[in-house]
Each structure stands twice: as C-alpha cells, then as structure tokens.
N, C-alpha and C. Protein backbone atom coordinates (compact mmCIF):
# COMPACT_ATOMS: atom_id res chain seq x y z
N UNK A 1 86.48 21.73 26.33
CA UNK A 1 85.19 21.48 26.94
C UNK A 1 84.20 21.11 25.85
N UNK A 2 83.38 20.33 26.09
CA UNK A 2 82.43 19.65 24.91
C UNK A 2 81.24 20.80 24.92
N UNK A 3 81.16 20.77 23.68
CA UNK A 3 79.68 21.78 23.41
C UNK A 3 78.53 21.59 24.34
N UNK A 4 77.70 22.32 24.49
CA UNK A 4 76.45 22.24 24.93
C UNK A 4 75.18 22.50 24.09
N UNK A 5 75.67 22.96 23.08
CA UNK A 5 74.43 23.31 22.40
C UNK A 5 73.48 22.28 21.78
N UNK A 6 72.22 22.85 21.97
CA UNK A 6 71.40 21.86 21.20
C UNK A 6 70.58 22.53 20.07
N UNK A 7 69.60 21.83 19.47
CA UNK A 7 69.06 22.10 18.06
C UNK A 7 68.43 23.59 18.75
N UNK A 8 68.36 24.45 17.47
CA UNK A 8 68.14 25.74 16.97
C UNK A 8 66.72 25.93 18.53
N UNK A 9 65.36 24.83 17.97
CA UNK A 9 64.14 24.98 17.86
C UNK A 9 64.31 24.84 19.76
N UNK A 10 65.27 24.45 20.27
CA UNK A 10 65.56 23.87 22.11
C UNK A 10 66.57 24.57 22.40
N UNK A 11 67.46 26.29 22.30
CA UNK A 11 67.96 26.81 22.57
C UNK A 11 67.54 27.15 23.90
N UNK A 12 66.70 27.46 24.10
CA UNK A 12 66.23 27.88 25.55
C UNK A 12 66.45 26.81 26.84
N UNK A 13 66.77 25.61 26.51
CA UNK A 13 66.69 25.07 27.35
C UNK A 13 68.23 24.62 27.50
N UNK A 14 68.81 25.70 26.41
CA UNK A 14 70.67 25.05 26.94
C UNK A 14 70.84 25.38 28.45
N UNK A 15 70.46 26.22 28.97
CA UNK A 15 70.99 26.36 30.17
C UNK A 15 71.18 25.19 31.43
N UNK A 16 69.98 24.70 31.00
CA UNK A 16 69.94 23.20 31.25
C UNK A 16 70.69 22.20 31.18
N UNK A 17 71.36 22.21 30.38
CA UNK A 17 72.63 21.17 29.34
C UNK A 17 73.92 21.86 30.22
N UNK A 18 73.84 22.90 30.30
CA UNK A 18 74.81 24.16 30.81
C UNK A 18 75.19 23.75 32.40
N UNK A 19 74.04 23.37 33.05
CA UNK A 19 73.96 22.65 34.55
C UNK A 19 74.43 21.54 35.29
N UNK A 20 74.37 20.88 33.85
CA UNK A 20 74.70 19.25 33.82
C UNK A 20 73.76 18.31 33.63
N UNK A 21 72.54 18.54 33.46
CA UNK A 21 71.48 18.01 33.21
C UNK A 21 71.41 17.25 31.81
N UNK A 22 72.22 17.24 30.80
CA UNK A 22 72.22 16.83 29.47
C UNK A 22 73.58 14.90 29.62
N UNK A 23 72.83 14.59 30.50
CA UNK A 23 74.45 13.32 31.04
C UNK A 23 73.65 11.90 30.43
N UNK A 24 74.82 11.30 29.73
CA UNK A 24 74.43 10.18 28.66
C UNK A 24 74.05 9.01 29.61
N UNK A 25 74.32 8.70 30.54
CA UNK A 25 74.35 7.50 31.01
C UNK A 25 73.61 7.64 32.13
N UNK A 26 72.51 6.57 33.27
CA UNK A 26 71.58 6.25 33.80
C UNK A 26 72.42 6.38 35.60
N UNK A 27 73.65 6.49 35.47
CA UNK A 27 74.57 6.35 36.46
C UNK A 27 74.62 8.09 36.61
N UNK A 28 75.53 8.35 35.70
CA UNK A 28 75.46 10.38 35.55
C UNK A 28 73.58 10.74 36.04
N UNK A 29 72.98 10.55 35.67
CA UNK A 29 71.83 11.13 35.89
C UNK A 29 71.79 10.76 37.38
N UNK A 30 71.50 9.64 37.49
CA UNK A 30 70.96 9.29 38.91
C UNK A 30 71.83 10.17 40.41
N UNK A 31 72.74 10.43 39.81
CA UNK A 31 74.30 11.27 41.00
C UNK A 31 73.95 12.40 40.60
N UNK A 32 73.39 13.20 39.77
CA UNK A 32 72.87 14.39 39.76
C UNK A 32 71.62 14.66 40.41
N UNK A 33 70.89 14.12 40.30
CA UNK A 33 69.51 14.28 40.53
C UNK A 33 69.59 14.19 42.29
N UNK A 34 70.14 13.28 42.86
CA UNK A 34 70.72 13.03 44.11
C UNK A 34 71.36 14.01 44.70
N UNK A 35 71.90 14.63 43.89
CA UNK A 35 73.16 16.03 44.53
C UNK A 35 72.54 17.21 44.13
N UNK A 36 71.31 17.19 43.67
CA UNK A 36 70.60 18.07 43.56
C UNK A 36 69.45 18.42 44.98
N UNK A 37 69.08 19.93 44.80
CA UNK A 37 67.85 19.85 45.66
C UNK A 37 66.48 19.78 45.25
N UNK A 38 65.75 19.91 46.01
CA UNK A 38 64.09 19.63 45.89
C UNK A 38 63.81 20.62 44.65
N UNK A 39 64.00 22.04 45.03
CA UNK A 39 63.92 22.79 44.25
C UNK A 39 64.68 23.16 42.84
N UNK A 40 65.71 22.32 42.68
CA UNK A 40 66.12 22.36 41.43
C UNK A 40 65.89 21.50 40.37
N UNK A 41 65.31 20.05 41.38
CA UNK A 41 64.50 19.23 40.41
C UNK A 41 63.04 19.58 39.95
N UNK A 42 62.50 20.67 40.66
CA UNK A 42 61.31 21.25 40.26
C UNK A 42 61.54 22.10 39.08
N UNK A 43 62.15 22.52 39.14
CA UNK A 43 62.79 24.01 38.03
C UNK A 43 63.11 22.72 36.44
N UNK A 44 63.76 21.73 36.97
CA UNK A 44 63.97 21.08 35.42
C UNK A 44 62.58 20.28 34.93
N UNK A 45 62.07 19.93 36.26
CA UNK A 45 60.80 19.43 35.88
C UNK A 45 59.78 20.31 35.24
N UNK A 46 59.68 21.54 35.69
CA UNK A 46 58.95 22.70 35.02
C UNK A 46 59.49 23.25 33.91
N UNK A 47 60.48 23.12 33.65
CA UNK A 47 61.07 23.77 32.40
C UNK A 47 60.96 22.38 31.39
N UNK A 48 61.39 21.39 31.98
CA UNK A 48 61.50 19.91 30.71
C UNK A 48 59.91 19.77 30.56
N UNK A 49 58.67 19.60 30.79
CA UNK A 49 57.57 18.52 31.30
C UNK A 49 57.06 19.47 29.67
N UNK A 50 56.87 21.10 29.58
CA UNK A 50 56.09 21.78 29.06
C UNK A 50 56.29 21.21 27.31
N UNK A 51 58.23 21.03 27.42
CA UNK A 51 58.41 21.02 26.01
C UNK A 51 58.77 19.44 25.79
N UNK A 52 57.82 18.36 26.53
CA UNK A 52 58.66 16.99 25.84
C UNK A 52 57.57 16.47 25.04
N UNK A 53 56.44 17.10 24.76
CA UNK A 53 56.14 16.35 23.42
C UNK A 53 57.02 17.07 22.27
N UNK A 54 57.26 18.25 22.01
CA UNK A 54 58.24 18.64 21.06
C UNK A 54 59.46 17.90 21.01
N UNK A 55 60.11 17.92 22.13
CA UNK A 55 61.47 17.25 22.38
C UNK A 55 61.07 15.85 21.54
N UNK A 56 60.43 14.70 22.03
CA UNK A 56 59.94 13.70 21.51
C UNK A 56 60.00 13.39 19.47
N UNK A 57 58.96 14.46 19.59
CA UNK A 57 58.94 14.94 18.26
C UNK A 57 59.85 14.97 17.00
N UNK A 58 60.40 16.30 17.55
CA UNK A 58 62.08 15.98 17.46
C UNK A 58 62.54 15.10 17.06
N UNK A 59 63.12 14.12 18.16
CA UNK A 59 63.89 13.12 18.15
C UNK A 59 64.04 11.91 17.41
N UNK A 60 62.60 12.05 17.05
CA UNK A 60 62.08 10.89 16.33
C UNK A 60 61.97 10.81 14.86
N UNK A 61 63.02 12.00 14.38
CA UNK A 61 63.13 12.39 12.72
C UNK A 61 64.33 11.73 12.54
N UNK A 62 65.12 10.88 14.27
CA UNK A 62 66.69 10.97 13.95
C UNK A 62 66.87 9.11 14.19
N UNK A 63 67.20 8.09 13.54
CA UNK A 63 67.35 6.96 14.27
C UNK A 63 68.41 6.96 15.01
N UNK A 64 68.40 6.40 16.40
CA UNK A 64 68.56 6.47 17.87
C UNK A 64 69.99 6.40 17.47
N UNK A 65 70.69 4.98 16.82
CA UNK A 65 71.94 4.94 16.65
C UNK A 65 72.75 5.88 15.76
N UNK A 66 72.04 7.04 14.94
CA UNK A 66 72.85 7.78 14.32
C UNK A 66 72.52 9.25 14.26
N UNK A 67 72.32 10.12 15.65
CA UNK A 67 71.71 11.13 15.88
C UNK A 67 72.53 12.16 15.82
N UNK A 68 72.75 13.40 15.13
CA UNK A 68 73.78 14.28 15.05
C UNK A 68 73.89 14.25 16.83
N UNK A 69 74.84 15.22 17.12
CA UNK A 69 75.30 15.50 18.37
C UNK A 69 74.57 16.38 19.66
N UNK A 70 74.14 17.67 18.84
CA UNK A 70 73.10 18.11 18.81
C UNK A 70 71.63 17.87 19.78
N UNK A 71 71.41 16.81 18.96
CA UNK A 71 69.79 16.15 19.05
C UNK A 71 70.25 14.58 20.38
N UNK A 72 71.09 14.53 20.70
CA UNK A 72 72.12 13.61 21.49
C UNK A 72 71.71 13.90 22.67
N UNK A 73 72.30 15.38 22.50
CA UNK A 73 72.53 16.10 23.80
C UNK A 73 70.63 16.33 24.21
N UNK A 74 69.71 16.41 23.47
CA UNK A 74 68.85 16.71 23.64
C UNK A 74 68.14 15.60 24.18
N UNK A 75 68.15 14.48 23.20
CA UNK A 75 67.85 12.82 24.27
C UNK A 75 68.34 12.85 25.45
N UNK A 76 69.44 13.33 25.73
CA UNK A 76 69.75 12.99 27.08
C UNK A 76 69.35 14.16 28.11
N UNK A 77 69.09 15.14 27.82
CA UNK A 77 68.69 15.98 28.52
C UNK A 77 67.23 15.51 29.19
N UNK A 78 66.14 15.06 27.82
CA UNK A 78 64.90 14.50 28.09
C UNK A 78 64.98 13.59 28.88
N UNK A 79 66.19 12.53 29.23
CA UNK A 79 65.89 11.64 30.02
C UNK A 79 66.00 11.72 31.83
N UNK A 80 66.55 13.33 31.67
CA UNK A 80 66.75 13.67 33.19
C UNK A 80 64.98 13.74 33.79
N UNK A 81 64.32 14.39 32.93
CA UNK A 81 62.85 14.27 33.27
C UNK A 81 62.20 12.51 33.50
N UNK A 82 62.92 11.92 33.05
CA UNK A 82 62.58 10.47 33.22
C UNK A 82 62.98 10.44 34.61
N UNK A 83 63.97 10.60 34.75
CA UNK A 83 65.07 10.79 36.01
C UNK A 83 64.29 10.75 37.24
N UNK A 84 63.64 12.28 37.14
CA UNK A 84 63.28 12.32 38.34
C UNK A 84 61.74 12.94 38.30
N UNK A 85 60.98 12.03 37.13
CA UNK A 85 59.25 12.66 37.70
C UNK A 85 58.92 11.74 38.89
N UNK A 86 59.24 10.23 39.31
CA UNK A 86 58.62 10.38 40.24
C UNK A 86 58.89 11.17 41.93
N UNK A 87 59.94 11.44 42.09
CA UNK A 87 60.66 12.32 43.08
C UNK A 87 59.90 13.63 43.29
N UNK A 88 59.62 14.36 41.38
CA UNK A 88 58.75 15.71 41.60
C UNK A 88 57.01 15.07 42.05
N UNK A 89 56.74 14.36 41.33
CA UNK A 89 54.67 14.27 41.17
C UNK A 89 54.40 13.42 42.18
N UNK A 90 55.65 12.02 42.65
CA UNK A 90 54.85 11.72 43.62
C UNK A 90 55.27 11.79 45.01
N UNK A 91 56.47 12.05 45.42
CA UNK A 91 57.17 12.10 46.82
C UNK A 91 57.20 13.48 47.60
N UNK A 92 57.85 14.08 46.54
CA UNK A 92 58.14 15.63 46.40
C UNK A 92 59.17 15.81 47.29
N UNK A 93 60.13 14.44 47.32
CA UNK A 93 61.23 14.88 48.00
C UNK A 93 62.71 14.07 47.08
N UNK A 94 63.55 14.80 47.25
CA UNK A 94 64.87 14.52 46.19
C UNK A 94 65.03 12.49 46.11
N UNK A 95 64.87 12.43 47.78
CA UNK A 95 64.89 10.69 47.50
C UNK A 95 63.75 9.62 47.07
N UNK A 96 63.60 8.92 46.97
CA UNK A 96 62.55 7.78 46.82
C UNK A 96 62.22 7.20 47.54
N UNK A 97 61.56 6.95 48.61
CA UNK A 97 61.26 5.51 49.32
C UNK A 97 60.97 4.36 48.91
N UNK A 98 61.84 3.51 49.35
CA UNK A 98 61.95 1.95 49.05
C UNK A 98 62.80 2.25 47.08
N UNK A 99 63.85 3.12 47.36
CA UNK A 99 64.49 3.20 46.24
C UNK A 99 65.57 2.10 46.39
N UNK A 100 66.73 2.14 45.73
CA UNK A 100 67.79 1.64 45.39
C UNK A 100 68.90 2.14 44.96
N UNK A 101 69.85 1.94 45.39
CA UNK A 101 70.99 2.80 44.82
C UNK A 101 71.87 2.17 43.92
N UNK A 102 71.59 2.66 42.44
CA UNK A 102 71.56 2.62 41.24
C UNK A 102 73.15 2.29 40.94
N UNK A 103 74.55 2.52 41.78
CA UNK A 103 75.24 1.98 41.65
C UNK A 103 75.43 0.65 41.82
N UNK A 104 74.82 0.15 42.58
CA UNK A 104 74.81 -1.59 42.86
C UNK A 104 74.41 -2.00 41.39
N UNK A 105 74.12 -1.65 40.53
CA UNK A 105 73.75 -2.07 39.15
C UNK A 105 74.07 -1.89 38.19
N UNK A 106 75.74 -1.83 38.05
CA UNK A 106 76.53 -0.99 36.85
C UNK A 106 75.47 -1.59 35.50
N UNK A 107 75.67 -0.32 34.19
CA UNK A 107 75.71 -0.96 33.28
C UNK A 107 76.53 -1.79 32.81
N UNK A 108 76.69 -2.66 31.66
CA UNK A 108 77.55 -3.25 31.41
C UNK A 108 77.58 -3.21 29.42
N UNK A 109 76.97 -2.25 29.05
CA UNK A 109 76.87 -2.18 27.87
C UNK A 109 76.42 -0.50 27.66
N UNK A 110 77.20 0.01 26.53
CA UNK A 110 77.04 0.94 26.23
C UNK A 110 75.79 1.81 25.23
N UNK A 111 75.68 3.22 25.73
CA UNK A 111 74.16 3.39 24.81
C UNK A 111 74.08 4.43 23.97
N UNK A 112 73.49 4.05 23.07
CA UNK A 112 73.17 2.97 22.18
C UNK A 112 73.88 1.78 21.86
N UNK A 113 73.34 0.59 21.83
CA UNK A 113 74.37 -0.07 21.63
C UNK A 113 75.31 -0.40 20.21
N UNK A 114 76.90 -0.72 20.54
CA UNK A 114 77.58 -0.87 18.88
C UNK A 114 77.38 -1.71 18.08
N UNK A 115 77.51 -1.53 16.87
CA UNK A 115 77.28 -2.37 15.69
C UNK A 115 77.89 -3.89 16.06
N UNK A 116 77.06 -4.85 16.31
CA UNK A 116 77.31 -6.22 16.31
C UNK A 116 77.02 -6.90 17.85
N UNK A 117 77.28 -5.73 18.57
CA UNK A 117 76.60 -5.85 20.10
C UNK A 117 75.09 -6.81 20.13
N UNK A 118 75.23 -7.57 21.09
CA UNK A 118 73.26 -8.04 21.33
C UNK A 118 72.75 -7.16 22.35
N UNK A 119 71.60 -7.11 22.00
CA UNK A 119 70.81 -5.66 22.84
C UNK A 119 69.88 -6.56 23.81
C-alpha cells in the first residue's frame, strides 16, 4: 500500500490523504467528490480552506516537476479543495448545475508533464 504521509508541518491533515482525498489526477478527484456526501465535502472544505495559504507556501519551496513524495501527496490533496469549493460556497449541494461530466474529457497527458513532452 503506498504511504500516506505528508510533510511533518501537515500531519494533521493525513487523515485526509487516509480517505482518499490526496488523488493525482482531475478524473480521481472528480469520482470522489461525486461519491461523496454534502457533508463530507464540508468537513474537507473546513479542514483544507483554514490551512491553504500554508499548504501553498509550502509547496512553493519545491519545483512542481521535482517534488519529494511527501509534498506530492500534499499538492494533491490541496487540489481536492479546488475540487469542490464551488459545490461547498456556492450550490451547497454535492452536484453542480449546468456541470459536466468530467469523463467525456479524458486527459491525454500526464501531470506534471515528462521531460520533452509539450505542455
């Protein structure tokens, strides 16, 4: 099973990572957040919102393409709050109106992208 842990200073929020909330790709997030309820996207929204200027912070000591594992798991955790603020602040319900379903739009390139890749 792959670690969960993240940096020392964001221990508190492994539990989070622990949930499934820490998922690399825009596809993983979007099927979580979906299979989630109202109230559990509130709980990550209240627990992520307090600490993402730190998180931010953070992240930004590491360039994107060469981030220990760690601080990985922690980008991706931050991006579940991307995920789903507008669902928490403006709907306040798990779906979107006039959304889209995010599988009709595979990626087709991996992220970050590899050395020689065009971005």
């Amino acid at each position: 099973m792959p670690s969960l842990s993240l940096p020392n200073a964001f221990k508190d929020l492994e539990p989070l990572a622990a949930s499934g909330w820490a998922l690399a790709t825009e596809r993983e997030r979007n099927s979580k957040h979906y299979a989630s309820t109202m109230a559990e996207l509130q709980e990550v929204y209240d627990t992520l919102l307090p600490r993402i200027d730190d998180i931010l912070e953070y992240l930004n000591n590491f360039p994107l393409d060469d981030m220990p594992e760690d601080a990985k798991r922690l980008l991706h955790l931050s991006f579940a709050l991307a995920e789903i603020n507008v669902a928490v602040e403006r709907y306040h319900q798990v779906t979107v109106p006039n959304g889209f379903d995010t599988n009709r739009f595979p990626s087709l390139h991996p992220f970050p992208p590899q050395a020689g890749e065009m971005t």
